[in-house]
Protein backbone atom coordinates (compact mmCIF):
# COMPACT_ATOMS: atom_id res chain seq x y z
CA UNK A 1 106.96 100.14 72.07
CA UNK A 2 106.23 96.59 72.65
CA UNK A 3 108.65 94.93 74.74
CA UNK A 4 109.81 97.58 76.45
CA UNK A 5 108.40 98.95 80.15
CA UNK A 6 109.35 102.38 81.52
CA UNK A 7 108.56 102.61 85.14
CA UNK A 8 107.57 106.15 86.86
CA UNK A 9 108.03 105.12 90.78
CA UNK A 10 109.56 107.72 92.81
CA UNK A 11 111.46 105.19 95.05
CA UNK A 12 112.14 108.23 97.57
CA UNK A 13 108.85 109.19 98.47
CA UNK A 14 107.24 106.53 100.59
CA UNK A 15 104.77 108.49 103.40
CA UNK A 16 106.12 105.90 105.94
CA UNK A 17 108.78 104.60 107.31
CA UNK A 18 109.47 101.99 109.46
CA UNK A 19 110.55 103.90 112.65
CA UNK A 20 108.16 106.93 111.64
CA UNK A 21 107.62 108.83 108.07
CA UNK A 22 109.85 110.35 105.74
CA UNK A 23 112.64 111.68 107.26
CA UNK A 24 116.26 113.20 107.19
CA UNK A 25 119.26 113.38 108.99
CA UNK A 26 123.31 112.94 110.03
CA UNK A 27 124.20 109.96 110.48
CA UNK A 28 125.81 108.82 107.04
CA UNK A 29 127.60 111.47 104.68
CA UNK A 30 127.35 111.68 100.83
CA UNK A 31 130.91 110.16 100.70
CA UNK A 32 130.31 106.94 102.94
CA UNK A 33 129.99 103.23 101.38
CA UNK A 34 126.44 103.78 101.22
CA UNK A 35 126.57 105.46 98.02
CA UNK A 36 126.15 102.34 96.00
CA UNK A 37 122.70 102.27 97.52
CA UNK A 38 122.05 105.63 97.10
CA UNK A 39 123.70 106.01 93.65
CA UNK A 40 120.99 102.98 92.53
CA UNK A 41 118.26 104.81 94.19
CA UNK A 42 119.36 108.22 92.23
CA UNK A 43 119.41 106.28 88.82
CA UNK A 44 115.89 105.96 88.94
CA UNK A 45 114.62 109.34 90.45
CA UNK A 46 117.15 110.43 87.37
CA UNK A 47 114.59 109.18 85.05
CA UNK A 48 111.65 110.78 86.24
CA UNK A 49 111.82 113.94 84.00
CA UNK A 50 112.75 112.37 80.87
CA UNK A 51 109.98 109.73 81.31
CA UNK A 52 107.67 112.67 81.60
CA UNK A 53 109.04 114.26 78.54
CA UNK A 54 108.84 110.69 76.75
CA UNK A 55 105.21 110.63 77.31
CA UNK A 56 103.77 113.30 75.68
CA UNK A 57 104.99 111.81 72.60
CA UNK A 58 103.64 108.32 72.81
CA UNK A 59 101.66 107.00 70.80
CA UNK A 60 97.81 106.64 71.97
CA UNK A 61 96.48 104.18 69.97
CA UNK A 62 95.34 100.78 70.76
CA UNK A 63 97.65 98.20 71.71
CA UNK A 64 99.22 100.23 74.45
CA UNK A 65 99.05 98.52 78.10
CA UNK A 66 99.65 100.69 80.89
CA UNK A 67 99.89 99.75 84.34
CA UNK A 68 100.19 101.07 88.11
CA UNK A 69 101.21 100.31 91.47
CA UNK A 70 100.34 101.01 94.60
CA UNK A 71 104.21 101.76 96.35
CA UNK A 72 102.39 102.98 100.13
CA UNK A 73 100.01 100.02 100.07
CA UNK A 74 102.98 97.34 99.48
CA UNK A 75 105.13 99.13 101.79
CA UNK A 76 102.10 98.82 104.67
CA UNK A 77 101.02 95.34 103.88
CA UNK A 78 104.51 93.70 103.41
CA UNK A 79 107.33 95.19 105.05
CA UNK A 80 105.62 97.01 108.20
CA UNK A 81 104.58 93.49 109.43
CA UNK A 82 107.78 92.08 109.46
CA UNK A 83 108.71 94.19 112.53
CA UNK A 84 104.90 94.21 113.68
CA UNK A 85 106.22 93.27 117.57
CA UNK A 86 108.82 95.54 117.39
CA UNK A 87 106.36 98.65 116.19
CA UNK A 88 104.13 97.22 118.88
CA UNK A 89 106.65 97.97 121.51
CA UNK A 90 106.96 101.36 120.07
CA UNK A 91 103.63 101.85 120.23
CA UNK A 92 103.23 101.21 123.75
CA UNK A 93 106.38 103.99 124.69
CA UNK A 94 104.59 106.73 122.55
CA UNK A 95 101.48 105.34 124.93
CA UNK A 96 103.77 106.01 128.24
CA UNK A 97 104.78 109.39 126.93
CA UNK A 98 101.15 110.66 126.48
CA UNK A 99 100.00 109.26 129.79
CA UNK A 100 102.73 111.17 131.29
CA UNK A 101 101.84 114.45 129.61
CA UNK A 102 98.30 113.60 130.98
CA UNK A 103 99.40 113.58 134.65
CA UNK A 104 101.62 116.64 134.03
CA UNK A 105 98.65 118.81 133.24
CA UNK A 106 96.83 117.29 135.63
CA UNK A 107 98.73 118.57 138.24
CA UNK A 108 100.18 115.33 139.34
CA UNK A 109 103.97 115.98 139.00
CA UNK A 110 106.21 119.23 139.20
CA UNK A 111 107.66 120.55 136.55
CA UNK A 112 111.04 118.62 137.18
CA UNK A 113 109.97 115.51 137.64
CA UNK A 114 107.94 115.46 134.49
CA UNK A 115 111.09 116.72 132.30
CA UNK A 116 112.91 114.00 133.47
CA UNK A 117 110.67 111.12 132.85
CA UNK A 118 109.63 112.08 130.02
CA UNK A 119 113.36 112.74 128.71
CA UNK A 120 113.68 108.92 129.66
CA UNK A 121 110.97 107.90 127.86
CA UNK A 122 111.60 110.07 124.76
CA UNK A 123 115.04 107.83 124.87
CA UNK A 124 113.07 104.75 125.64
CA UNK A 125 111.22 105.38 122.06
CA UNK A 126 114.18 106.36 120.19
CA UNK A 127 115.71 103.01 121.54
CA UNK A 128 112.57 101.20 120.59
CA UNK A 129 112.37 102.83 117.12
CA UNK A 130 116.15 102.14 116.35
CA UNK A 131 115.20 98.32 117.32
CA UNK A 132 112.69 98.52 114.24
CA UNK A 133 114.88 99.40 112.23
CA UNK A 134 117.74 97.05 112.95
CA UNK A 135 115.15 94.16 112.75
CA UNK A 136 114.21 94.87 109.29
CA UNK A 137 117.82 95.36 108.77
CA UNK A 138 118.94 92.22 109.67
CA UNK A 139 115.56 90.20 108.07
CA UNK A 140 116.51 92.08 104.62
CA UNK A 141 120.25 91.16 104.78
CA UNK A 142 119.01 87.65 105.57
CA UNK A 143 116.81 87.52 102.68
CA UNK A 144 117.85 86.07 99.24
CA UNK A 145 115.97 88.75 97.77
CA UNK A 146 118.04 91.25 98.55
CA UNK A 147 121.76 90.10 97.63
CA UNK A 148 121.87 92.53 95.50
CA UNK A 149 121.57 95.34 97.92
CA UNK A 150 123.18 93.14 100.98
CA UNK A 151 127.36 94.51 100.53
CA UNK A 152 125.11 98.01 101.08
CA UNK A 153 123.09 96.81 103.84
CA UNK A 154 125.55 95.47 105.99
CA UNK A 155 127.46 98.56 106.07
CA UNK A 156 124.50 100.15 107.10
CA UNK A 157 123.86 97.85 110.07
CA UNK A 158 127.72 98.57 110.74
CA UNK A 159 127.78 102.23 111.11
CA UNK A 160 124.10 101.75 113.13
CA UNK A 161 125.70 99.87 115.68
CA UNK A 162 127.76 103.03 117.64
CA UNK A 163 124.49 104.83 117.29
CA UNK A 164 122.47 101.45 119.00
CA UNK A 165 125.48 102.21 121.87
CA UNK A 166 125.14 105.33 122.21
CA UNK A 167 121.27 105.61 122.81
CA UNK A 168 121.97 103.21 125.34
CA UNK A 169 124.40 105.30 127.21
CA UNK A 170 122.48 107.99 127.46
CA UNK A 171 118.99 105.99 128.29
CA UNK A 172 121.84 104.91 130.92
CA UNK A 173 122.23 108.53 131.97
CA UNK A 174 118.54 109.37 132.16
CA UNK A 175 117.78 106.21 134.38
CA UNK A 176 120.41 108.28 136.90
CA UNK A 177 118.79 111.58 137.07
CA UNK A 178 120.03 114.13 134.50
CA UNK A 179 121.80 116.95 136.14
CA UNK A 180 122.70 119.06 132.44
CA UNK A 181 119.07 118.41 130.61
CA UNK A 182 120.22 121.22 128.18
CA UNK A 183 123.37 119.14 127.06
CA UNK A 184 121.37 116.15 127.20
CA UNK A 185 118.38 117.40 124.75
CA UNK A 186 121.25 118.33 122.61
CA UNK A 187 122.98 114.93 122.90
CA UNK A 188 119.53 113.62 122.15
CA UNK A 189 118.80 115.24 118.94
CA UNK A 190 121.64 114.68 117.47
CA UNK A 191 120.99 110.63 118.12
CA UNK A 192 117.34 111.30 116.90
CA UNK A 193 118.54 113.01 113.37
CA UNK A 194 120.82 109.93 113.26
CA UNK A 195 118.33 107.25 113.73
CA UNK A 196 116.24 109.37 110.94
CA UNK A 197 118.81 109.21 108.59
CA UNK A 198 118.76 105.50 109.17
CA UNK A 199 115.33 105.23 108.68
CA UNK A 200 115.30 107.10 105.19
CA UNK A 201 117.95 104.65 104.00
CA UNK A 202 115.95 101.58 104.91
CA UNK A 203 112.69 102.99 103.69
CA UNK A 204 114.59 103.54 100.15
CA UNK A 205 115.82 99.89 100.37
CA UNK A 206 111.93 98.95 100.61
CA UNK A 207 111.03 101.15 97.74
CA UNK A 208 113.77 99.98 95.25
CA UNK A 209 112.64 96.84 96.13
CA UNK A 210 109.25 97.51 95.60
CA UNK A 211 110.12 99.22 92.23
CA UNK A 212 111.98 96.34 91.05
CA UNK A 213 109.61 93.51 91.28
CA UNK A 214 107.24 96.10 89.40
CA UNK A 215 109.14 96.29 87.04
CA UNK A 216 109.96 92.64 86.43
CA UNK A 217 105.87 92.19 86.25
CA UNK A 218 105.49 94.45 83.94
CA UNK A 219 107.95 93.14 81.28
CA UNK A 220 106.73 90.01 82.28
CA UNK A 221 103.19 90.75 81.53
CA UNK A 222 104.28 92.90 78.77
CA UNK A 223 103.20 96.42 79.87
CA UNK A 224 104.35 99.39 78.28
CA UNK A 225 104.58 102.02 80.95
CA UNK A 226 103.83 101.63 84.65
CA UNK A 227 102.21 104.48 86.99
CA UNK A 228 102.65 105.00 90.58
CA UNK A 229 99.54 105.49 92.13
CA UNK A 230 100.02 107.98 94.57
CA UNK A 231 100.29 111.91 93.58
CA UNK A 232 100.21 110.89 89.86
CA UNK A 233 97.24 108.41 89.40
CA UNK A 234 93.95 111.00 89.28
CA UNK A 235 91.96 108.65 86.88
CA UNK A 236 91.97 105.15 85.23
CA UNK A 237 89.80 103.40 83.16
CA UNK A 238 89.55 100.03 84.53
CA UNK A 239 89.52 98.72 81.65
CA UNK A 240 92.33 100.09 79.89
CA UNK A 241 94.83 100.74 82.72
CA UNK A 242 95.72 97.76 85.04
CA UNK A 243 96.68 97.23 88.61
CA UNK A 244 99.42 95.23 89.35
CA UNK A 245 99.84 95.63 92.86
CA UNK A 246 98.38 92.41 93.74
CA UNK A 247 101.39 90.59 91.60
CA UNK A 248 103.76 92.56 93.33
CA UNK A 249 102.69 92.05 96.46
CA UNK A 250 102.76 88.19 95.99
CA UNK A 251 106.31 88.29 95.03
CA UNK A 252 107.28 90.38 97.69
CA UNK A 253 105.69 88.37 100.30
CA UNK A 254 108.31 85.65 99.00
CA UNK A 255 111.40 87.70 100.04
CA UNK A 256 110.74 87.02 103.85
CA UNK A 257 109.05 83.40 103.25
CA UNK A 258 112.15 81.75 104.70
């Protein structure tokens, strides 16, 4: 068992994301280019099953080192601050939107004028979360780090950009008065499942990431198996089963250092 590390990190089940949670959508089919990314991310969510079936046979003697890591808490304290301004600016539209809901009950705008600006704003905060995202796009393609997601990355930021255009034509349309609201919620949610799409994709580039360095700690430090915290940690004995999040964390501090 020594010298070998098996690593049970579901890389698809962050509870954030960088625009807003885990999510779903349109924008990219199973066939596009993205499927290198996606294949990589499959491969280990693959493994999960026969990792559990693997560990009912280990041995439990001494000399076994088991590990965990804390996925959420990396994702929070690393990558969520590298588009802090950004969220901050999305922060202040979902701020705008509940005002407005405020006055609305409060009698201080008819029912028309309300739907209107708050369909603007809705498309203000779609435009602000889609920024997020294309920040930490471009900061992870930047990155040395990640060249070995980057061929998958940039097609990602290429099949983003009509969907950057398009939110901005109809945040155009808005800003003019909308005369077909029911064809423009429609145009609108299809942009939104778009840009949530996008966000899953980016929040699995995180996690791989995340689930990489772990595992390069834990051969390092020679750990047998490694534990995500979350939904599988119940119990540890502090003395028997380390935390290597702090390690992690160092190293991926060092992807954006440049």
């Amino acid at each position: 068992m020594k010298g070998s590390t098996l690593a049970m990190v579901i890389v698809g089940a962050l509870v954030f994301g960088f625009g807003g949670g885990i999510v779903g959508g349109l924008l990219f089919s199973k066939g596009d280019d993205t499927s290198a990314l996606e294949t990589r991310l499959d491969s280990v969510e693959s493994n999960i099953s026969s990792l559990e079936d693997q560990l009912s046979s280990l041995p439990q003697g001494p000399g076994l080192k088991v590990a965990y890591v804390d996925a959420e808490s990396l994702f929070v304290k690393v990558f969520l601050p590298q588009v802090e301004a950004q969220r901050q600016a999305m922060s202040q539209k979902q701020g705008e939107i509940q005002n407005l809901q405020g006055r609305y009950l409060e009698g201080e705008l008819t029912q028309d004028q309300y739907q209107q600006q708050v369909a603007k704003l809705q498309v203000e905060l779609l435009q602000a979360q889609l920024n997020v995202d294309l920040t930490m796009l471009d900061k992870m393609i930047a990155s040395p780090g990640f060249v070995n997601f980057r061929s998958d990355l940039e097609r990602i930021r290429e099949q983003a950009r009509p969907l950057a255009d398009e939110v901005k034509n109809l945040l155009q349309t808005a800003q003019l008065g909308i005369v077909d609201m029911e064809g423009f919620l429609a145009q609108y949610g299809q942009l939104e499942s778009a840009f949530k799409q996008l966000d899953q994709l980016l929040t699995q580039a995180a996690a791989a990431k995340i689930v990489e360095i772990a595992q390069q700690v834990a051969k390092e430090k020679g750990f047998d198996l490694v534990f995500r915290k979350k939904d599988v940690l119940i119990y540890r004995n502090e003395e028997a089963v380390t935390d290597i999040s702090g390690d992690v964390e160092g190293r991926l501090w060092g992807l954006f250092s440049s």
